[in-house]
C-alpha atoms as a PDB file:
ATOM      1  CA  UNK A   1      -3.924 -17.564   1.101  1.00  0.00           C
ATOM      2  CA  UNK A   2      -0.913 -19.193   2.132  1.00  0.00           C
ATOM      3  CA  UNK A   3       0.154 -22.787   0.680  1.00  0.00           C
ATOM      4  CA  UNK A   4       3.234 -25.305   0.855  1.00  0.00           C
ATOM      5  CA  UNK A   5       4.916 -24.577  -2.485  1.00  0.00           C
ATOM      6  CA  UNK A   6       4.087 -27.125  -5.672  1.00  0.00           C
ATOM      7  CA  UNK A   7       4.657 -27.296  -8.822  1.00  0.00           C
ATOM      8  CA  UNK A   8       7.205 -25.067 -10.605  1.00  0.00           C
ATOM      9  CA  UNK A   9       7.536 -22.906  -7.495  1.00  0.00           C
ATOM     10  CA  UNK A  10       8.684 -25.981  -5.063  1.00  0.00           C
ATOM     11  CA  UNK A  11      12.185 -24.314  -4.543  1.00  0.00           C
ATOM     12  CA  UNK A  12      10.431 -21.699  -2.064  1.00  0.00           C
ATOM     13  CA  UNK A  13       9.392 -22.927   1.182  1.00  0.00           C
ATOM     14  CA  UNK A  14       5.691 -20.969   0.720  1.00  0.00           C
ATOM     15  CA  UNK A  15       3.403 -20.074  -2.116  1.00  0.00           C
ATOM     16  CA  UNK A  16       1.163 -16.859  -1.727  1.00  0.00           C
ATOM     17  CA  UNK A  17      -1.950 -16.987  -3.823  1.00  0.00           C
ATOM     18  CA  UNK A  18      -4.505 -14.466  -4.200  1.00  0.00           C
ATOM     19  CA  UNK A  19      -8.415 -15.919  -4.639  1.00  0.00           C
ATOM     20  CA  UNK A  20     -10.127 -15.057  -7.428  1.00  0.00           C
ATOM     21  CA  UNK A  21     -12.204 -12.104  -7.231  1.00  0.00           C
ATOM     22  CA  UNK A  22     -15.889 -14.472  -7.712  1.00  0.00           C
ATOM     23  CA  UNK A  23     -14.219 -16.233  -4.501  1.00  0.00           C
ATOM     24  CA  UNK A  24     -13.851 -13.296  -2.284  1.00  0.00           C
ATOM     25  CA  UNK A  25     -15.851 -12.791   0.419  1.00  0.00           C
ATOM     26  CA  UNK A  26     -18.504  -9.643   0.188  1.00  0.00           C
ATOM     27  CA  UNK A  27     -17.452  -6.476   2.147  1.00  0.00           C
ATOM     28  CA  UNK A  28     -19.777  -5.841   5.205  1.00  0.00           C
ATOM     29  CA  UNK A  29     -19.176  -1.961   6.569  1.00  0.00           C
ATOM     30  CA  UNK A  30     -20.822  -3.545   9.660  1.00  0.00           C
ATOM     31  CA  UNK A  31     -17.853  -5.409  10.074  1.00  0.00           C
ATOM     32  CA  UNK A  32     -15.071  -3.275   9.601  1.00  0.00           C
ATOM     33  CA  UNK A  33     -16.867  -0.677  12.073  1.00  0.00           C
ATOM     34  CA  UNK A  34     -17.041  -3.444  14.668  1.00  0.00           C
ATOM     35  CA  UNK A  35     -13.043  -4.138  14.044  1.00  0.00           C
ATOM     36  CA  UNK A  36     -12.387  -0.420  14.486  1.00  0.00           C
ATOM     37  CA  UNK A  37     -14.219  -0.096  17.422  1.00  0.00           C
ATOM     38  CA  UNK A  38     -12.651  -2.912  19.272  1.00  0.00           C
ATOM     39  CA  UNK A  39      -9.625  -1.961  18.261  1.00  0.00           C
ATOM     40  CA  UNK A  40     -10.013   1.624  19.788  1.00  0.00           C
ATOM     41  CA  UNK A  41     -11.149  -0.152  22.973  1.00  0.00           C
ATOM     42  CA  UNK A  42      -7.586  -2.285  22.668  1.00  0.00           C
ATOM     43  CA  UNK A  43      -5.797   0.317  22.318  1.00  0.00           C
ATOM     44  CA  UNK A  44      -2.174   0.672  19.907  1.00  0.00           C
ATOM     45  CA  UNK A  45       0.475  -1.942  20.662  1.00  0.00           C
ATOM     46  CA  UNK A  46       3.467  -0.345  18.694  1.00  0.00           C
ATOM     47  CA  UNK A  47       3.426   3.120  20.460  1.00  0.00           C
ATOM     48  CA  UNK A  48       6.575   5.359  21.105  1.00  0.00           C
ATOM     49  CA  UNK A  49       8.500   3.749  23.414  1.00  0.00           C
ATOM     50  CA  UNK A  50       7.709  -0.027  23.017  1.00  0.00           C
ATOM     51  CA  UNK A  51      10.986  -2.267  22.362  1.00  0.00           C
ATOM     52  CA  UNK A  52       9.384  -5.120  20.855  1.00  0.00           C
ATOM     53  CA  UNK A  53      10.269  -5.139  17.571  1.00  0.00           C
ATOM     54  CA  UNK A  54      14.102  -3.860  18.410  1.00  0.00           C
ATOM     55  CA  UNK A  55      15.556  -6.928  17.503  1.00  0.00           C
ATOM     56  CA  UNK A  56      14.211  -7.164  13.497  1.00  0.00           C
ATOM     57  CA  UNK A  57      16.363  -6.845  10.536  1.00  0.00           C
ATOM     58  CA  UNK A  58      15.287  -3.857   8.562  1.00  0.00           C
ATOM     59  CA  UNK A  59      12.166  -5.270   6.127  1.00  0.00           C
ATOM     60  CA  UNK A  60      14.189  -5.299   2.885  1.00  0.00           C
ATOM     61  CA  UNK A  61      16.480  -7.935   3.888  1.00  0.00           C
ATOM     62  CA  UNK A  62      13.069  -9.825   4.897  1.00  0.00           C
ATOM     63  CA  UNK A  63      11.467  -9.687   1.303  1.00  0.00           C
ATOM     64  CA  UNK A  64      15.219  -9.872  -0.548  1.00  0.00           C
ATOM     65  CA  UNK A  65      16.101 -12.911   1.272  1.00  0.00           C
ATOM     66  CA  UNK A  66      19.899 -12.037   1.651  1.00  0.00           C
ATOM     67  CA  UNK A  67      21.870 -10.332   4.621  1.00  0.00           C
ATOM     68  CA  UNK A  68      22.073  -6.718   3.995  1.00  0.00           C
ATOM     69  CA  UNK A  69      24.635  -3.807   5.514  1.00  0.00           C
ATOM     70  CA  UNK A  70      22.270  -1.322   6.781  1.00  0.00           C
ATOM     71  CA  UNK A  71      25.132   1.492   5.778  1.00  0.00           C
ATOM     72  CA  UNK A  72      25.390   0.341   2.032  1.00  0.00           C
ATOM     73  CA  UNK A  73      24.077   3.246  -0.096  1.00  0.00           C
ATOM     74  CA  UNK A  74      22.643   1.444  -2.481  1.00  0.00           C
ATOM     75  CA  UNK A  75      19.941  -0.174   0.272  1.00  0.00           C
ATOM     76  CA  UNK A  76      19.723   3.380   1.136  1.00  0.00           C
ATOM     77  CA  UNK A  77      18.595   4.384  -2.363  1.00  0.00           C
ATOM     78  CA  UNK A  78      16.407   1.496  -2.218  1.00  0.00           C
ATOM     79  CA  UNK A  79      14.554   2.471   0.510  1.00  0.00           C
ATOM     80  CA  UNK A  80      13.924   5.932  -0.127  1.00  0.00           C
ATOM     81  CA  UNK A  81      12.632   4.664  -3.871  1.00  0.00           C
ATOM     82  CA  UNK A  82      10.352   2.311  -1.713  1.00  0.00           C
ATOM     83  CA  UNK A  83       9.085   5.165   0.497  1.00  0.00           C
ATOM     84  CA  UNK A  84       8.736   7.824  -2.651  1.00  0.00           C
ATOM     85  CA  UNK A  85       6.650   4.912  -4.867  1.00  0.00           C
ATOM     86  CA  UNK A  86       4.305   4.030  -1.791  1.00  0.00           C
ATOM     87  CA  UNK A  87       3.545   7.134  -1.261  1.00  0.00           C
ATOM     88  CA  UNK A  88       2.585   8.168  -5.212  1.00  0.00           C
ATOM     89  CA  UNK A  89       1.171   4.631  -5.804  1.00  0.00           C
ATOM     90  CA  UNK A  90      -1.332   5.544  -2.820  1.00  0.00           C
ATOM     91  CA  UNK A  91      -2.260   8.965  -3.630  1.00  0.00           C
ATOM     92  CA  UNK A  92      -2.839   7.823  -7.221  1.00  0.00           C
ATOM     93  CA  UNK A  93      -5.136   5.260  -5.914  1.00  0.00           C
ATOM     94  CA  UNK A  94      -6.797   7.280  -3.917  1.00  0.00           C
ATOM     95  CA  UNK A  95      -7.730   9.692  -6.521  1.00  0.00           C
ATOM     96  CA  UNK A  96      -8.775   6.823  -8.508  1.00  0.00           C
ATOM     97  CA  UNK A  97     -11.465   5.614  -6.137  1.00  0.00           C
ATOM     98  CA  UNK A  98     -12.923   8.208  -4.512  1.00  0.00           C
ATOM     99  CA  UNK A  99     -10.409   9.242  -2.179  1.00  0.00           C
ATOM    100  CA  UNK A 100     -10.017   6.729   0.658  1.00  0.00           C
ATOM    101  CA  UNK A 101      -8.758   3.648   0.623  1.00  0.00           C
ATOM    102  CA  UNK A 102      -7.859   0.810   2.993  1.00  0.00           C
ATOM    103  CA  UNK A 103      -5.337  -0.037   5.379  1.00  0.00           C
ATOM    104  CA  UNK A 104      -5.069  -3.227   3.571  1.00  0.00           C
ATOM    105  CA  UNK A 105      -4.680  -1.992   0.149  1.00  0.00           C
ATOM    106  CA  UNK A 106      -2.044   0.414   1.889  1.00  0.00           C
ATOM    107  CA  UNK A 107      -0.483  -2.571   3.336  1.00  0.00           C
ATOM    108  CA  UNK A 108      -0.422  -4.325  -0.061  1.00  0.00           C
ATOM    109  CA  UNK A 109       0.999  -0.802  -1.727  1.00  0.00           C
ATOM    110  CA  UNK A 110       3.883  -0.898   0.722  1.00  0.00           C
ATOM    111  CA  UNK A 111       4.928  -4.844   0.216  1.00  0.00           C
ATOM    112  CA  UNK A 112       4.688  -4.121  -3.649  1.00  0.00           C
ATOM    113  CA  UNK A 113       6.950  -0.941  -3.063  1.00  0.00           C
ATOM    114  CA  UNK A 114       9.468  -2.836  -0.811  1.00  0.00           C
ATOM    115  CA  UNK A 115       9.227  -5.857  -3.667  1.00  0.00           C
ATOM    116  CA  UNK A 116      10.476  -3.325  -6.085  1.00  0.00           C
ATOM    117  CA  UNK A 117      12.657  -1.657  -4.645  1.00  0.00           C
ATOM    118  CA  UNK A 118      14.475  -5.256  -3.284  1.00  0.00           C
ATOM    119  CA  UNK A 119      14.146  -6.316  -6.968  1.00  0.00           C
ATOM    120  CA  UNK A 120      15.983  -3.195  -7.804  1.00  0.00           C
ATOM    121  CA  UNK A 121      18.606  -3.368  -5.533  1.00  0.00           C
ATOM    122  CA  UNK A 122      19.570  -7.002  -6.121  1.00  0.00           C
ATOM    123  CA  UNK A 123      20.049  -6.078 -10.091  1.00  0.00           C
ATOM    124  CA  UNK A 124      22.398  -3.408  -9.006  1.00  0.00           C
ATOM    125  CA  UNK A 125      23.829  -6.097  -7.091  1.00  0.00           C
ATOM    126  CA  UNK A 126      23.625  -8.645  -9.795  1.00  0.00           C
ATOM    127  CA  UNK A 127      25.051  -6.332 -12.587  1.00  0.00           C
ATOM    128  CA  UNK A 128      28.167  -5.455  -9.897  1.00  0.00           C
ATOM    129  CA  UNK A 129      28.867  -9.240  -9.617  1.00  0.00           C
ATOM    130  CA  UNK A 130      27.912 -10.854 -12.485  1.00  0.00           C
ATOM    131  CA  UNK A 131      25.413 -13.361 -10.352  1.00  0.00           C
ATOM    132  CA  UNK A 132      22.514 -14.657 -12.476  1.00  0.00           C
ATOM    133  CA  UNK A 133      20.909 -16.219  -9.084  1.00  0.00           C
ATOM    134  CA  UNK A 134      20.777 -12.643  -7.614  1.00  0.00           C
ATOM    135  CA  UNK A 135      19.188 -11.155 -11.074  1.00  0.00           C
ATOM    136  CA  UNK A 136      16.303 -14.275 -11.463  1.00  0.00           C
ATOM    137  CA  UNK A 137      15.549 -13.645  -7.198  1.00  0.00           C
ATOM    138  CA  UNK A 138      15.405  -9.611  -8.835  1.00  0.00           C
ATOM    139  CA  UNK A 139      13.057 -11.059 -11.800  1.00  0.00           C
ATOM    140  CA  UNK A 140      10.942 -12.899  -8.912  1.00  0.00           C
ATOM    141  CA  UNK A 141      10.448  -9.416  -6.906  1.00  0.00           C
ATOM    142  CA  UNK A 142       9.114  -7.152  -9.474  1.00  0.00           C
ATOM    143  CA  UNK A 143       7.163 -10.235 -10.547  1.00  0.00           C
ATOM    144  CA  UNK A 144       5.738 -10.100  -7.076  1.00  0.00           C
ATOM    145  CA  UNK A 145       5.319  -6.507  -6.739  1.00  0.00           C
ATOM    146  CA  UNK A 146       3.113  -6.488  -9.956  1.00  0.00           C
ATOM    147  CA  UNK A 147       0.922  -8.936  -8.317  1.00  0.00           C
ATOM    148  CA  UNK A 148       0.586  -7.199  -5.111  1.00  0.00           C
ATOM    149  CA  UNK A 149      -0.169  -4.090  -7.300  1.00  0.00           C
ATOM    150  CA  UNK A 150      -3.017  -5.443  -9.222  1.00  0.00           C
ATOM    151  CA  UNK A 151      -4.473  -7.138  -6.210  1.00  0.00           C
ATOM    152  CA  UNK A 152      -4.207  -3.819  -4.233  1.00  0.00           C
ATOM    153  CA  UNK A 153      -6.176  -2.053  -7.374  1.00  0.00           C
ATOM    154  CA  UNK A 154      -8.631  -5.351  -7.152  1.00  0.00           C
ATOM    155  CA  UNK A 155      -9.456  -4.618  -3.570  1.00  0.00           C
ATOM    156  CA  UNK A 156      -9.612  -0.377  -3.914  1.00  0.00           C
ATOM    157  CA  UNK A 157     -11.893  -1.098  -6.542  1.00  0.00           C
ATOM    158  CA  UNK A 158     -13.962  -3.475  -4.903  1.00  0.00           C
ATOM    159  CA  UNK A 159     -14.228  -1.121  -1.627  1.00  0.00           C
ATOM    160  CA  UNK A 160     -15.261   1.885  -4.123  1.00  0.00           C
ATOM    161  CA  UNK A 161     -18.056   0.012  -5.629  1.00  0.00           C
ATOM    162  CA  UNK A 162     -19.061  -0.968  -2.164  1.00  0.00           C
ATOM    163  CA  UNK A 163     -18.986   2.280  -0.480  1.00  0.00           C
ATOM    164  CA  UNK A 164     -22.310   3.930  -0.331  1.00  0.00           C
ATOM    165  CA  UNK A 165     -22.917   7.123  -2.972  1.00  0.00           C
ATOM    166  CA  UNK A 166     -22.572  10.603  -1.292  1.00  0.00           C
ATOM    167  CA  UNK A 167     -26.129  12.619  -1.998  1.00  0.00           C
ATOM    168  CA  UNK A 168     -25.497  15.027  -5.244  1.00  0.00           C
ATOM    169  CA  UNK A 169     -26.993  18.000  -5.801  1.00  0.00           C
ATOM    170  CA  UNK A 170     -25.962  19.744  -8.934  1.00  0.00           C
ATOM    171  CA  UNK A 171     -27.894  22.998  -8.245  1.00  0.00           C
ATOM    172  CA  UNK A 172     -26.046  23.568  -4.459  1.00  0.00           C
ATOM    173  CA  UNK A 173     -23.887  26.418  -6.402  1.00  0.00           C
ATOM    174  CA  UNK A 174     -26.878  27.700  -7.515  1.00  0.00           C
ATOM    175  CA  UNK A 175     -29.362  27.682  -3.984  1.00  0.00           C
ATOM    176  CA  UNK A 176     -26.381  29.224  -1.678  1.00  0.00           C
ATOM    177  CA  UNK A 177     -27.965  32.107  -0.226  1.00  0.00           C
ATOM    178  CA  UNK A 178     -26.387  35.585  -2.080  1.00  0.00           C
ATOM    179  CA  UNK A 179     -24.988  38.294  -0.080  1.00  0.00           C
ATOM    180  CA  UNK A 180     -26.532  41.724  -1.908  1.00  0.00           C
ATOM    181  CA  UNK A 181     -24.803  43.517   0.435  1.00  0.00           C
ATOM    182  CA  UNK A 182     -21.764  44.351  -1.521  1.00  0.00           C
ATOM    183  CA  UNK A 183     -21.923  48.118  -2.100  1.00  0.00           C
ATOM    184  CA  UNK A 184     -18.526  49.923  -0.613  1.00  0.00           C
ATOM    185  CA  UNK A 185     -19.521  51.378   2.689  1.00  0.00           C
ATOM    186  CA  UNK A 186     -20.023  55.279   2.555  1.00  0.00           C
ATOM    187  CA  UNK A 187     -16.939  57.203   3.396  1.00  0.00           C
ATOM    188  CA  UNK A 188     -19.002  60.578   3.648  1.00  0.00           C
ATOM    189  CA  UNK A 189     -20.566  59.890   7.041  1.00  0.00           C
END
């Protein structure tokens, strides 16, 4: 939920809260099959090709809040650390609930990896020149990226519980059918 900033956190212009779990909504699988189907019907808007989004500034200098040189190594470095974490932080959650999860707790493992990794490349920044403003905005990110983390966990765990039990049989190994044909074949004939 998005809200004017209050309180100790009126310096930013908005405030991103998460609900409490009691106030979430319950998951209906009806519902997210509906969503998927219409969007099938729509169709992808972002496919190879499309030039709408040629004009952005790369999604690190979004969440960091500062201009960035695309060629600087160290955003480099940052970027590949976000790309390496999303990608461990998602197959770890996937093994941890069942094996699927969401595009939205994807989405909210990719802004917590991009959090990070901004975080970590303004304390590079902020040890190079000394700037205490640049290390508490670094503070802020990983602050952040924890957040997103745990909600992201939250909501996996939430869609595990919800998602309906495979059938388990333990004695399948035991009922496959058994091939007693396994005698070498005779050579003699």
């Amino acid at each position: 939920m998005i809200r004017r900033a209050h309180g100790a956190g009126a310096p930013a212009l908005v405030r991103i809260e998460t609900r409490p779990l009691d106030e979430l909504p319950a998951l209906n699988a009806a519902d997210t099959a509906q969503g998927l189907a219409s969007a099938a019907r729509r169709g992808r808007p972002f496919e190879r090709g499309n030039r709408a989004a040629s004009g952005r500034k790369p999604a690190l200098a979004t969440s960091a809040g500062m201009p960035l040189d695309a060629g600087d190594p160290d955003y480099a470095r940052a970027l590949a650390y976000a790309r390496r974490y999303r990608a461990r932080r998602i197959r770890e959650i996937a093994v941890q609930h069942g094996g699927d999860i969401s595009a939205g707790v994807c989405g909210m493992l990719t802004s917590a990896a991009l959090a990070l990794a901004a975080s970590r490349y303004l304390a590079v920044k902020a040890a190079r020149s000394g700037d205490p403003d640049l290390m508490a905005r670094s503070t802020r990110l990983s602050l952040d990226a924890r957040q997103l983390e745990l909600t992201a966990l939250d909501v996996a765990d939430r869609e595990a519980k919800a998602r309906p039990a495979a059938p388990f049989d333990p004695l399948a190994a035991w009922r496959k059918p058994v091939d007693n044909d396994t005698d070498p074949p005779d050579e003699a004939a």
